[in-house]
PDB file of N, CA and C in Angstrom:
ATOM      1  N   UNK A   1       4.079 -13.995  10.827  1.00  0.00           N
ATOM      2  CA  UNK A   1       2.678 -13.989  11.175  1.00  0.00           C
ATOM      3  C   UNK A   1       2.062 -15.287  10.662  1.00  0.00           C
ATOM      4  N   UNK A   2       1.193 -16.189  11.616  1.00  0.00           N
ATOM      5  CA  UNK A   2       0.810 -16.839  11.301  1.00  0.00           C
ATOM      6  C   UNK A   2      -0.264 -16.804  10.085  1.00  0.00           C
ATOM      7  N   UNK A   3      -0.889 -17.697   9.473  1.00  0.00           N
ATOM      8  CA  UNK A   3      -1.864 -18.042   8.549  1.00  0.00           C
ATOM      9  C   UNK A   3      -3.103 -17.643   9.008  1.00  0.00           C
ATOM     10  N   UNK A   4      -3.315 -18.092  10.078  1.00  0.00           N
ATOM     11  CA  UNK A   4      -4.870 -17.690  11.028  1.00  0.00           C
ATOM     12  C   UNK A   4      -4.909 -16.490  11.366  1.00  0.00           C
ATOM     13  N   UNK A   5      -3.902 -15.809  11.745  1.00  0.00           N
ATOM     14  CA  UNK A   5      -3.805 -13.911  11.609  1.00  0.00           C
ATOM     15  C   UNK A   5      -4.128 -13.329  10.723  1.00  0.00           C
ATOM     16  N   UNK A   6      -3.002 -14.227   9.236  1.00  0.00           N
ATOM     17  CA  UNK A   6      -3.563 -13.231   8.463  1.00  0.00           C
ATOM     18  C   UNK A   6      -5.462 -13.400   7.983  1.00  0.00           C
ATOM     19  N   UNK A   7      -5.237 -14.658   8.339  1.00  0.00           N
ATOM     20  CA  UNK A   7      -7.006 -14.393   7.520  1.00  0.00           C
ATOM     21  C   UNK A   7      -8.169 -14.095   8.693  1.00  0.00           C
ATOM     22  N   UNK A   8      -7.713 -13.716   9.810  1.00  0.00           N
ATOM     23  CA  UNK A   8      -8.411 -12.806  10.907  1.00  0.00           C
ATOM     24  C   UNK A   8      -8.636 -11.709  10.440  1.00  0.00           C
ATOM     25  N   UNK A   9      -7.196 -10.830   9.666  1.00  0.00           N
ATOM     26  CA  UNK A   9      -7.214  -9.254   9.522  1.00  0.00           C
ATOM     27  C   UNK A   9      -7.748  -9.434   8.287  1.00  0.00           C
ATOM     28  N   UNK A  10      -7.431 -10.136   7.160  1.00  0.00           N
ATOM     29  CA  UNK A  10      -8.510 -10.167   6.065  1.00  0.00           C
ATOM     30  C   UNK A  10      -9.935  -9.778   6.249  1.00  0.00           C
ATOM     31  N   UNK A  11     -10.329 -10.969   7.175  1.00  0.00           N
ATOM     32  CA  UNK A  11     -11.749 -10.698   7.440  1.00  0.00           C
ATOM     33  C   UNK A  11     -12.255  -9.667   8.051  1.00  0.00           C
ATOM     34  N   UNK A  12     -11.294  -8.913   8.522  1.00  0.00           N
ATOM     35  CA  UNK A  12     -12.053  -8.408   9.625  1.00  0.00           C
ATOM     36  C   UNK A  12     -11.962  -6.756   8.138  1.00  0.00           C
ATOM     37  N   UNK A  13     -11.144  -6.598   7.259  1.00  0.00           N
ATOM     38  CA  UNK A  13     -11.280  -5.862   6.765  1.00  0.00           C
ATOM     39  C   UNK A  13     -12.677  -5.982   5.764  1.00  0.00           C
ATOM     40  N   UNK A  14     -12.618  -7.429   5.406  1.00  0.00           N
ATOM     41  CA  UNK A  14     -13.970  -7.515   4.521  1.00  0.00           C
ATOM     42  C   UNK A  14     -15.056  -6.883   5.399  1.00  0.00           C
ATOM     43  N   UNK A  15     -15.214  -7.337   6.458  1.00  0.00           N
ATOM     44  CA  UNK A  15     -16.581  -7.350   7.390  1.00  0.00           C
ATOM     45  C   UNK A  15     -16.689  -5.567   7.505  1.00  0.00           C
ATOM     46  N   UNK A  16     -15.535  -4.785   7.961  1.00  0.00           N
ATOM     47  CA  UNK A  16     -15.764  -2.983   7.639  1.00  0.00           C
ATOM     48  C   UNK A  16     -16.241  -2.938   6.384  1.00  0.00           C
ATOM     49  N   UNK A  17     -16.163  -3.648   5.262  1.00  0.00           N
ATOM     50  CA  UNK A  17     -15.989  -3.094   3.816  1.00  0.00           C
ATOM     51  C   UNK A  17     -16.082  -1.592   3.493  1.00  0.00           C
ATOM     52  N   UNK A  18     -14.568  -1.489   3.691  1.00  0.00           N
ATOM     53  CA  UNK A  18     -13.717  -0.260   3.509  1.00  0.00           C
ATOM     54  C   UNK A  18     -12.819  -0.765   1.912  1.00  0.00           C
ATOM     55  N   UNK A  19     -12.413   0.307   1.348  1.00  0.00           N
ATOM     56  CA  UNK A  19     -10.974   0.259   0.714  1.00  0.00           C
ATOM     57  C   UNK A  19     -10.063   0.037   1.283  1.00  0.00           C
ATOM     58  N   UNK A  20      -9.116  -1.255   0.368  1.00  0.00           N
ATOM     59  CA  UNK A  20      -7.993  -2.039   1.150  1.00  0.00           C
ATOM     60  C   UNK A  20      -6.607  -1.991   0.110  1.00  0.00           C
ATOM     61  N   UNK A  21      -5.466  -1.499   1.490  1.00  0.00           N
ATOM     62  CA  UNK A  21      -4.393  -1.621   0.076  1.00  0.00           C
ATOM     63  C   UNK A  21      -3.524  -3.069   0.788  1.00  0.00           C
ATOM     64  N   UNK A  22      -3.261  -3.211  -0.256  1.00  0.00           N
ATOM     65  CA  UNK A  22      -2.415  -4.304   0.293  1.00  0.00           C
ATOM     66  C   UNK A  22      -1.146  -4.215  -0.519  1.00  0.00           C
ATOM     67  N   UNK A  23       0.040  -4.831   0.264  1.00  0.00           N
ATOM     68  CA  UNK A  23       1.466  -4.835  -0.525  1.00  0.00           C
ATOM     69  C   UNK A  23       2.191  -5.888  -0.772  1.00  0.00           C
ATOM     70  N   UNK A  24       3.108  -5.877  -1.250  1.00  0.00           N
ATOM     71  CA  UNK A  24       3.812  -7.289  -1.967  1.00  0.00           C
ATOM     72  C   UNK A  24       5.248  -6.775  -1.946  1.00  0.00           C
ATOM     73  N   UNK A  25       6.310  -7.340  -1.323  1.00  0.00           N
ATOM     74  CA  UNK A  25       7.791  -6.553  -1.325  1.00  0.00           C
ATOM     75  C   UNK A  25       8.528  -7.922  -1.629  1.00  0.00           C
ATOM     76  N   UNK A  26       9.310  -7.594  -2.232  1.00  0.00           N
ATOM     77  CA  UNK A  26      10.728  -8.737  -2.198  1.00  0.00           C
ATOM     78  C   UNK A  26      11.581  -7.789  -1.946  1.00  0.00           C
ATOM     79  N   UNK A  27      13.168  -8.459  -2.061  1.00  0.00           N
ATOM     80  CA  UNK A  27      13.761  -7.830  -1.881  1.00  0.00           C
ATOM     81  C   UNK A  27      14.461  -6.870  -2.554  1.00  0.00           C
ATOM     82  N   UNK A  28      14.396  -7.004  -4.150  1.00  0.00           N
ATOM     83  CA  UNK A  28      14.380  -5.506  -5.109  1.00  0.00           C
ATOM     84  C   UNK A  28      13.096  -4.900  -5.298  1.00  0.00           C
ATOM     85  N   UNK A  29      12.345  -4.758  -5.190  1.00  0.00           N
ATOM     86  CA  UNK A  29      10.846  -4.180  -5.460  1.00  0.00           C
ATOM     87  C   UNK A  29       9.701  -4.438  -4.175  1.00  0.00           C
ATOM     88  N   UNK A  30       9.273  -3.182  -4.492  1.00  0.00           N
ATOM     89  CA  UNK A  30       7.539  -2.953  -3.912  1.00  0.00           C
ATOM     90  C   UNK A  30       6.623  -2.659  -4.081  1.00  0.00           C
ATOM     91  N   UNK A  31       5.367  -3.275  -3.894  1.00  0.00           N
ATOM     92  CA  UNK A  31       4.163  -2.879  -5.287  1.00  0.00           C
ATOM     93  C   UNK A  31       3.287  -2.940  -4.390  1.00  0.00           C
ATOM     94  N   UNK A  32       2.451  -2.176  -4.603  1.00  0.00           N
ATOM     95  CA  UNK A  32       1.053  -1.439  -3.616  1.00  0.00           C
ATOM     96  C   UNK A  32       0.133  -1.478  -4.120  1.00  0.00           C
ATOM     97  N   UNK A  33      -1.161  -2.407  -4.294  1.00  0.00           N
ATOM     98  CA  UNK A  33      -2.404  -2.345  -4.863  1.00  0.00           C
ATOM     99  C   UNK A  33      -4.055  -1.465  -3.744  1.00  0.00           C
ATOM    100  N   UNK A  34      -4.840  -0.867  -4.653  1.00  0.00           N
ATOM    101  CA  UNK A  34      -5.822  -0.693  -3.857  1.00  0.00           C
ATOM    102  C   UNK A  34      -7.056  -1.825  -4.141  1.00  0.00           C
ATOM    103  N   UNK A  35      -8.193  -2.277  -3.436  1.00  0.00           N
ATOM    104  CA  UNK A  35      -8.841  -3.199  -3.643  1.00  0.00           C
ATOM    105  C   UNK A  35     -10.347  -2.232  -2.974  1.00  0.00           C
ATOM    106  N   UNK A  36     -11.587  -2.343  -3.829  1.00  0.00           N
ATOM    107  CA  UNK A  36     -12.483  -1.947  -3.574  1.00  0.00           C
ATOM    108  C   UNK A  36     -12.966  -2.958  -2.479  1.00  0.00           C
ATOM    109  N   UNK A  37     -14.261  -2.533  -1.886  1.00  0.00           N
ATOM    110  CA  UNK A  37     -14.818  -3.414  -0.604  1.00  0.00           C
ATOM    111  C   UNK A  37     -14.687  -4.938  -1.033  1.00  0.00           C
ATOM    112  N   UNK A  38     -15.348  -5.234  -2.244  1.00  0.00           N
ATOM    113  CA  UNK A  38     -15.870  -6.961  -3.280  1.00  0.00           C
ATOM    114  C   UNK A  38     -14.350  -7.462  -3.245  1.00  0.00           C
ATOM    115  N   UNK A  39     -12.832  -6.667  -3.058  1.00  0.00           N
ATOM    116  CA  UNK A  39     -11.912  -7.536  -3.338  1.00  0.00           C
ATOM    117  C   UNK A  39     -11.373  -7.012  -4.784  1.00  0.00           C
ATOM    118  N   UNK A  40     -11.987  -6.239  -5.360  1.00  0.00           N
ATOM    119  CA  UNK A  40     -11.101  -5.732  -6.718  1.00  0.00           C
ATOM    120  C   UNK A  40     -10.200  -5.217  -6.669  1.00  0.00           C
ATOM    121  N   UNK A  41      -9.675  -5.209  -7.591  1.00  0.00           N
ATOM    122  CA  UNK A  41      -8.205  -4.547  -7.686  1.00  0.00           C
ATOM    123  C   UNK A  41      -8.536  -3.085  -8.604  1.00  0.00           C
ATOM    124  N   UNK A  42      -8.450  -2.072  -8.281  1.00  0.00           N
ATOM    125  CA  UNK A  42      -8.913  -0.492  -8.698  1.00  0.00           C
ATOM    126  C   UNK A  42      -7.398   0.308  -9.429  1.00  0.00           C
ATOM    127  N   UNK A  43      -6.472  -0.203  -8.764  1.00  0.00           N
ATOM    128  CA  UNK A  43      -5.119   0.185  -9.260  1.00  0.00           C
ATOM    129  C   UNK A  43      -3.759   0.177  -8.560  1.00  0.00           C
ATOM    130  N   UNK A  44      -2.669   0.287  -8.710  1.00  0.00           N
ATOM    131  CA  UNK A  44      -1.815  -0.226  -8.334  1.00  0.00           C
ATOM    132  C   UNK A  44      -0.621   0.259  -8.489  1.00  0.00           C
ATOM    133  N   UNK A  45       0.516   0.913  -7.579  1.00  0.00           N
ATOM    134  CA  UNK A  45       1.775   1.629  -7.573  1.00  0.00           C
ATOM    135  C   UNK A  45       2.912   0.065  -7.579  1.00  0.00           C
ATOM    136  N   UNK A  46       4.259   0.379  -8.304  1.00  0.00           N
ATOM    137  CA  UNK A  46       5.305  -0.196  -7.817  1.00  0.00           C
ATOM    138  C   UNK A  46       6.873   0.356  -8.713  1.00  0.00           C
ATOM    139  N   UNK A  47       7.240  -0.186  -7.922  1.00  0.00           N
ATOM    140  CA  UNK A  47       8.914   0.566  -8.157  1.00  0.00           C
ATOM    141  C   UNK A  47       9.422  -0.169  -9.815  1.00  0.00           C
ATOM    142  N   UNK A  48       8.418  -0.871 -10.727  1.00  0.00           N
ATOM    143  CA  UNK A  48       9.150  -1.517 -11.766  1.00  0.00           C
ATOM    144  C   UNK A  48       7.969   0.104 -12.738  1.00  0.00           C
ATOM    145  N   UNK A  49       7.232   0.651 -12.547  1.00  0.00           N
ATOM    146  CA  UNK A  49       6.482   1.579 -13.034  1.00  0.00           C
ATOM    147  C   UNK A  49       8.332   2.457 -13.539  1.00  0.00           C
ATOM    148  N   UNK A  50       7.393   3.150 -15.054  1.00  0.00           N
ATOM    149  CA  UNK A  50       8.654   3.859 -15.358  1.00  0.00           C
ATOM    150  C   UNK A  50       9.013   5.200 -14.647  1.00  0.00           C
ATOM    151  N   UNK A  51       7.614   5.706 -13.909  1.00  0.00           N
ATOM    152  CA  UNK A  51       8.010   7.357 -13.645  1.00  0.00           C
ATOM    153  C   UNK A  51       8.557   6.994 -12.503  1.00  0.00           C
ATOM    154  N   UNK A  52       8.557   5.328 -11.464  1.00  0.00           N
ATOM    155  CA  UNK A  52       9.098   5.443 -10.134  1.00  0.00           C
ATOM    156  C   UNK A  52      10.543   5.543 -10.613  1.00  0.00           C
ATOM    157  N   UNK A  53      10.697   4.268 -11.719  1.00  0.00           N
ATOM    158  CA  UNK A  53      11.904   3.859 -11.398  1.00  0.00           C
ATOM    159  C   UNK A  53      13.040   4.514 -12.275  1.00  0.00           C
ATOM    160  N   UNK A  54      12.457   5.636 -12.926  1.00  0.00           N
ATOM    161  CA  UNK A  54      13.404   6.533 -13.590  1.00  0.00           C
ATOM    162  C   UNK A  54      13.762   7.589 -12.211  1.00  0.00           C
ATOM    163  N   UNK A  55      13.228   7.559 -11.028  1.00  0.00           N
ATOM    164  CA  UNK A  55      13.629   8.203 -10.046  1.00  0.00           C
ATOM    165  C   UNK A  55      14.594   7.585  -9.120  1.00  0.00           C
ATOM    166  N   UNK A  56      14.556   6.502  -9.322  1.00  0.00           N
ATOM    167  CA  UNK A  56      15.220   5.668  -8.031  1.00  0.00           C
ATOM    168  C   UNK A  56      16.888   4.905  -8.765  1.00  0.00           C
ATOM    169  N   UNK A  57      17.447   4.985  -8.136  1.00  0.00           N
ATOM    170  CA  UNK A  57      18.607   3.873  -8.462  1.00  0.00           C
ATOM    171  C   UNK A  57      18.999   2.917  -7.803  1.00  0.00           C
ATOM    172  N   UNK A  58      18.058   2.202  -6.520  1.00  0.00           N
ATOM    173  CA  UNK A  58      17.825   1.087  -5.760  1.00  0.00           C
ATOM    174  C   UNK A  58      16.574   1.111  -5.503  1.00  0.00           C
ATOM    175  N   UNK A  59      15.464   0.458  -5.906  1.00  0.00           N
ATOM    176  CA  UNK A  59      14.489  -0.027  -6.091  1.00  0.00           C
ATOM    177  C   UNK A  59      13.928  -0.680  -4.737  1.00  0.00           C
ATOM    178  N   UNK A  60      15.032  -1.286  -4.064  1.00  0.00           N
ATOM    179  CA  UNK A  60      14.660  -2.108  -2.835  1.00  0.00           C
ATOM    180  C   UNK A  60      14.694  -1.760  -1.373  1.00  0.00           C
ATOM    181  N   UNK A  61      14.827  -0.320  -1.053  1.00  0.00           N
ATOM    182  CA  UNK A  61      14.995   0.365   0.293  1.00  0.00           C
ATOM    183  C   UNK A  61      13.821   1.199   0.789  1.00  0.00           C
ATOM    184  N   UNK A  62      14.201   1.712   1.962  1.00  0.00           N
ATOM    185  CA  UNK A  62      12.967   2.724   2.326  1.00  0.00           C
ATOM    186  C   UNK A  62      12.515   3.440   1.476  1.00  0.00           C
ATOM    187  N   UNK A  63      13.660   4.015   1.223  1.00  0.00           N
ATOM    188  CA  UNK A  63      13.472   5.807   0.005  1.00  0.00           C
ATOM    189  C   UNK A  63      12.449   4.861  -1.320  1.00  0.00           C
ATOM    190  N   UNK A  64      12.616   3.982  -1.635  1.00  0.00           N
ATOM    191  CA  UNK A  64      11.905   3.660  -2.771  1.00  0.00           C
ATOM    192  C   UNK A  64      10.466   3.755  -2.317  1.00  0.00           C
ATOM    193  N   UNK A  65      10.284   2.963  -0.741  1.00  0.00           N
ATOM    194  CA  UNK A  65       8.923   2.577  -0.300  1.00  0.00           C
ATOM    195  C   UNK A  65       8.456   3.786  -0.143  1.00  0.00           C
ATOM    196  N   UNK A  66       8.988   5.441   0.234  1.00  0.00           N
ATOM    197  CA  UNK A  66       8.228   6.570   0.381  1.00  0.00           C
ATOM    198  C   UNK A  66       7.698   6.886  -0.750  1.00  0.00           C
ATOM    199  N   UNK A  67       8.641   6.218  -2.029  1.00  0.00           N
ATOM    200  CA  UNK A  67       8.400   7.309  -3.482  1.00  0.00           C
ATOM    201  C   UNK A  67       6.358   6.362  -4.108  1.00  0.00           C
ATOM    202  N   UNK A  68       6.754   5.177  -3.323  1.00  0.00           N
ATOM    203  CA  UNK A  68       5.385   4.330  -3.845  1.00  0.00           C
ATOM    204  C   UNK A  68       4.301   4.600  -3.216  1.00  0.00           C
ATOM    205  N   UNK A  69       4.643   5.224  -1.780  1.00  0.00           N
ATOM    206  CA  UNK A  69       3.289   5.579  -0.783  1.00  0.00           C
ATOM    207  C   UNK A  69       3.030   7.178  -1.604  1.00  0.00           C
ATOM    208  N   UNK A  70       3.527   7.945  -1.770  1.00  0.00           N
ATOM    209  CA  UNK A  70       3.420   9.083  -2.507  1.00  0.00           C
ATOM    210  C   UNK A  70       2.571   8.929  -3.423  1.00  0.00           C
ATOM    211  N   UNK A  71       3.450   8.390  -4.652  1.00  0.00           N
ATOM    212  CA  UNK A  71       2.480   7.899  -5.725  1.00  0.00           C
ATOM    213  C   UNK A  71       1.324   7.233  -5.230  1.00  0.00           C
ATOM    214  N   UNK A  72       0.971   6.357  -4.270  1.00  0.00           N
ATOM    215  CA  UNK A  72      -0.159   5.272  -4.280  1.00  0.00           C
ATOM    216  C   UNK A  72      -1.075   6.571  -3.234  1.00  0.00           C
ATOM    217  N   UNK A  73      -0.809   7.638  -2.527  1.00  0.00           N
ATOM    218  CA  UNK A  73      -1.303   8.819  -2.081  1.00  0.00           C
ATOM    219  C   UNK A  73      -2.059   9.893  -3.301  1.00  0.00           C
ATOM    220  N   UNK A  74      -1.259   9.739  -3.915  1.00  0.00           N
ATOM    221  CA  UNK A  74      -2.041  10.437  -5.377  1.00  0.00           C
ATOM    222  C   UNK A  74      -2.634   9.656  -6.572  1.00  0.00           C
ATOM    223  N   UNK A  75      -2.586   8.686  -6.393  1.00  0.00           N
ATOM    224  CA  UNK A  75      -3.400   7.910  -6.910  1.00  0.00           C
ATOM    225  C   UNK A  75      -4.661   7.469  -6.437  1.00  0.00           C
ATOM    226  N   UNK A  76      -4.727   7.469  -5.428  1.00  0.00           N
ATOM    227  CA  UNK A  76      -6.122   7.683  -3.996  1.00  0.00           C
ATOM    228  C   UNK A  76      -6.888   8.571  -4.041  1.00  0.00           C
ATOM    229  N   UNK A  77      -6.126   9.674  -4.422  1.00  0.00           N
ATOM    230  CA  UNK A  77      -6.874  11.512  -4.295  1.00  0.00           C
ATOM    231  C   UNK A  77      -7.489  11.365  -5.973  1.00  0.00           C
ATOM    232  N   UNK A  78      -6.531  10.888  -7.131  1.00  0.00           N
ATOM    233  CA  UNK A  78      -7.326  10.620  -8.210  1.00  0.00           C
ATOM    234  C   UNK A  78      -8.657  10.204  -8.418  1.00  0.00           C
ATOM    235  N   UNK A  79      -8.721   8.859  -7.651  1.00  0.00           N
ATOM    236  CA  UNK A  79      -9.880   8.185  -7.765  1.00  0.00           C
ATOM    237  C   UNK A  79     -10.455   8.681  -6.800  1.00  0.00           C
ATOM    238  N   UNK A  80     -10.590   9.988  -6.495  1.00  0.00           N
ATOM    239  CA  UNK A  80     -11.449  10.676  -4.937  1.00  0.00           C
ATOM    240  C   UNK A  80     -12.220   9.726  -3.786  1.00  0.00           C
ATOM    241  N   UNK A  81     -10.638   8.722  -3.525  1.00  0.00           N
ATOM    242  CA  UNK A  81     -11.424   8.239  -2.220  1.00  0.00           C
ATOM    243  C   UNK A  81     -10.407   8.785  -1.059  1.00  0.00           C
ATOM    244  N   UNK A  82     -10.148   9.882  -1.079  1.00  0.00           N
ATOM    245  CA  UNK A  82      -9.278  10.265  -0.144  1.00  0.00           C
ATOM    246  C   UNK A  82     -10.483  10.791   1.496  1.00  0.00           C
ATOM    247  N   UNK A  83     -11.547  10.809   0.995  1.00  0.00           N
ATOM    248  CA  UNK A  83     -12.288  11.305   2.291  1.00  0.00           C
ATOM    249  C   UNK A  83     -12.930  10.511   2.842  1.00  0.00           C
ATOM    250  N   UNK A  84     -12.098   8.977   1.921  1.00  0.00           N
ATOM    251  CA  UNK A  84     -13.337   7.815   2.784  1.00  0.00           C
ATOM    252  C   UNK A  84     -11.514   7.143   3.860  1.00  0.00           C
ATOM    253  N   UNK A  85     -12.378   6.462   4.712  1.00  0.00           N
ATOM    254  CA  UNK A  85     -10.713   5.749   5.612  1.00  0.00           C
ATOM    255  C   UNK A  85     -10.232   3.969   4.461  1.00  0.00           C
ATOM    256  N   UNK A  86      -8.777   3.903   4.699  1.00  0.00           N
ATOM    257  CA  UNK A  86      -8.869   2.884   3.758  1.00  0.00           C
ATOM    258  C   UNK A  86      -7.902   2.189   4.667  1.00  0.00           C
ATOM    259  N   UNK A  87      -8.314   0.907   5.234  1.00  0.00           N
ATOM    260  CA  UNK A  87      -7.407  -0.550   5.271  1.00  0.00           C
ATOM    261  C   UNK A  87      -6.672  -0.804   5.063  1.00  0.00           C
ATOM    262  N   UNK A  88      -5.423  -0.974   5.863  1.00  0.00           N
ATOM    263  CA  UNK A  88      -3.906  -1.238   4.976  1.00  0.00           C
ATOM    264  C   UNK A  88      -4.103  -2.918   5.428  1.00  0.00           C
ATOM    265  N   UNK A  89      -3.359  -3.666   4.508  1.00  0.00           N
ATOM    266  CA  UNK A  89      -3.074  -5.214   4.741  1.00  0.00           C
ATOM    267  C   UNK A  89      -1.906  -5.271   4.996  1.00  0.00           C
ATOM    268  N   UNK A  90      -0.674  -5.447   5.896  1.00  0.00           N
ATOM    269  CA  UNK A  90       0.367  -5.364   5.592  1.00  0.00           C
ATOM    270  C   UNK A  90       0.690  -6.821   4.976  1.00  0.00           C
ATOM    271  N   UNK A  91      -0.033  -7.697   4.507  1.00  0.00           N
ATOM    272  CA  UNK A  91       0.282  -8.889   4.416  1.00  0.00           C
ATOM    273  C   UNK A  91       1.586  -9.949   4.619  1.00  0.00           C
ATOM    274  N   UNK A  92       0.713  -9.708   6.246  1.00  0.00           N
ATOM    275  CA  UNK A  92       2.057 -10.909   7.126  1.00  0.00           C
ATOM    276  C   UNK A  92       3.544  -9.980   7.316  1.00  0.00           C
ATOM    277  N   UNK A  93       3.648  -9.117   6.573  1.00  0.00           N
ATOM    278  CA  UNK A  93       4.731  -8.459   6.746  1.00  0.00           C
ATOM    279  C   UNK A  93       4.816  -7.667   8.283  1.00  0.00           C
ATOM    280  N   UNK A  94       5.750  -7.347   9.075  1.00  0.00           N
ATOM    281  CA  UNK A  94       6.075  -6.322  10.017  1.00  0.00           C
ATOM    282  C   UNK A  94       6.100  -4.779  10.095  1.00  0.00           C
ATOM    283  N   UNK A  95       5.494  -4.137  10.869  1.00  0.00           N
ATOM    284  CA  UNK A  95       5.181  -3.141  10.646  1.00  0.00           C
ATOM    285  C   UNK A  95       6.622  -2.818  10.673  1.00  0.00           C
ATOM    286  N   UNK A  96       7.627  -2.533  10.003  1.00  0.00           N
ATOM    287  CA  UNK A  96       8.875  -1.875   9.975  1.00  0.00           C
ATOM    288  C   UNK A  96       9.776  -1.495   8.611  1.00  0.00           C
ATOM    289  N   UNK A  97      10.345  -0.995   8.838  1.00  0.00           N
ATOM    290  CA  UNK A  97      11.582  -0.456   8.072  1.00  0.00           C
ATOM    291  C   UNK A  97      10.076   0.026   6.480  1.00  0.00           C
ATOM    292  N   UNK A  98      10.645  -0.998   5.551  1.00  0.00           N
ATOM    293  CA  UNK A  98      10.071  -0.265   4.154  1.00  0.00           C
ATOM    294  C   UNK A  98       8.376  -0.463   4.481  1.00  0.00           C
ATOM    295  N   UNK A  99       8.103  -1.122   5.046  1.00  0.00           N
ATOM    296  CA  UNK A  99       6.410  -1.101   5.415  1.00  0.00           C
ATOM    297  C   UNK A  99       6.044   0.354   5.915  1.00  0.00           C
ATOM    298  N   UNK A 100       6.744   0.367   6.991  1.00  0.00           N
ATOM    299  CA  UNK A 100       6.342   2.323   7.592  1.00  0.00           C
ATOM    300  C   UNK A 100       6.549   3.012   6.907  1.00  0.00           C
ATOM    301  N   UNK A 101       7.985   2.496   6.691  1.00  0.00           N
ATOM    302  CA  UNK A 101       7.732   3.971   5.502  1.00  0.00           C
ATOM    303  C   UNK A 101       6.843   4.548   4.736  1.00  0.00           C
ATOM    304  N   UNK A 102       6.480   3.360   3.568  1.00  0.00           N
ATOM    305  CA  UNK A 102       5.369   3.435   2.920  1.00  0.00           C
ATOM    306  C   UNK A 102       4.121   4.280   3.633  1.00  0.00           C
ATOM    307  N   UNK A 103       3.862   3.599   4.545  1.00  0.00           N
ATOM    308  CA  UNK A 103       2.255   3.972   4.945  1.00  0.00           C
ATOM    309  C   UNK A 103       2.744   5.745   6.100  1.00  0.00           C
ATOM    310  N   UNK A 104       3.473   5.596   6.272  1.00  0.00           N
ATOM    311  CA  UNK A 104       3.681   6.682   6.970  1.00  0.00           C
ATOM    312  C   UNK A 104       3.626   8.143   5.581  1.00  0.00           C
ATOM    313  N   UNK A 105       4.551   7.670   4.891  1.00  0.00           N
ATOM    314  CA  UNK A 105       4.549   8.550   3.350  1.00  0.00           C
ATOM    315  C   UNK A 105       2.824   9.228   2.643  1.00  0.00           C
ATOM    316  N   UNK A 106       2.223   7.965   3.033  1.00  0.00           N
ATOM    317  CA  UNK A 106       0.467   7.980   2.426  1.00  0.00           C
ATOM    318  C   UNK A 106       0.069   9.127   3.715  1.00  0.00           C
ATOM    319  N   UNK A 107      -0.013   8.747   4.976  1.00  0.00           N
ATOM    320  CA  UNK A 107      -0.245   9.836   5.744  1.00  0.00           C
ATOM    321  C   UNK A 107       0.069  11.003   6.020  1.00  0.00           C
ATOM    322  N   UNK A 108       1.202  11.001   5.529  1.00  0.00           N
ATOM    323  CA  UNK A 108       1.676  12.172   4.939  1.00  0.00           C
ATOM    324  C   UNK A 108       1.302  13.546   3.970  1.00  0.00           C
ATOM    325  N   UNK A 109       1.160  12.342   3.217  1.00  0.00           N
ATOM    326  CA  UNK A 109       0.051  13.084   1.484  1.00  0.00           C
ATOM    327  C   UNK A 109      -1.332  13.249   1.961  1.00  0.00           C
ATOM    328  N   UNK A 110      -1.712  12.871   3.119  1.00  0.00           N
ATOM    329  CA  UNK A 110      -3.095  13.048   3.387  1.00  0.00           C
ATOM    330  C   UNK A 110      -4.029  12.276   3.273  1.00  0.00           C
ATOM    331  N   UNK A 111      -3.739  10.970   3.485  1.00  0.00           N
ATOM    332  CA  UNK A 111      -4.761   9.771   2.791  1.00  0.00           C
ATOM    333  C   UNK A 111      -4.565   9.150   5.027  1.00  0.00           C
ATOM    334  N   UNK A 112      -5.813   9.025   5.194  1.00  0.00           N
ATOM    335  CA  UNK A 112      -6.247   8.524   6.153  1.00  0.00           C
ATOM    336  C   UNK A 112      -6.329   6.641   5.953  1.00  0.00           C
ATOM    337  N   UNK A 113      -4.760   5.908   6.676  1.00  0.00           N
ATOM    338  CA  UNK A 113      -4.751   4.662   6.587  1.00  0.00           C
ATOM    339  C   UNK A 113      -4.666   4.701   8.072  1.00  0.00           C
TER     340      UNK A 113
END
């Protein structure tokens, strides 16, 4: 994805000012932040956390990306913004493989992305 895309979908999430998660993957790890409307950072799931990664014994696959949308699903319902809609960024990434997962996992748990 180009540069000018991504800062199209940026903007266009600022301009809703909704809650935005955005993600960060390499190829051992995946980490999921939420960001209030201003751009803050409110809190944040990833597979180096001890309760993920005492669950996982590859850190870098789908199954990891469901266990972080889960967690980052109940971490949403914590901070009771589960009844507002929230912005995913996939940042530049493809909607596929550990990306869906993830966000498919959150819809799952009941969080409207």
């Amino acid at each position: 994805m180009s540069d000018r895309v991504k800062r199209k979908v940026r903007a266009n999430i600022r301009r809703r000012a909704v809650y935005s998660i955005c993600i960060t993957k390499t190829p051992r790890h995946f980490r999921a932040q939420i960001c209030d409307p201003k751009g803050i950072v409110i809190g944040g799931v990833s597979t180096l956390t001890k309760e993920i990664r005492s669950k996982l014994k590859i850190t870098g696959n789908a199954d990891a990306a469901k266990l972080v949308g889960a967690e980052m699903a109940k971490l949403i319902k914590k901070l009771s913004l589960d009844s507002e809609p929230v912005a995913f960024d996939r940042s530049g990434h493809r909607y596929h493989g550990r990306v869906a997962a993830f966000v498919e996992s959150m819809r799952e748990s009941g969080v409207e992305v």
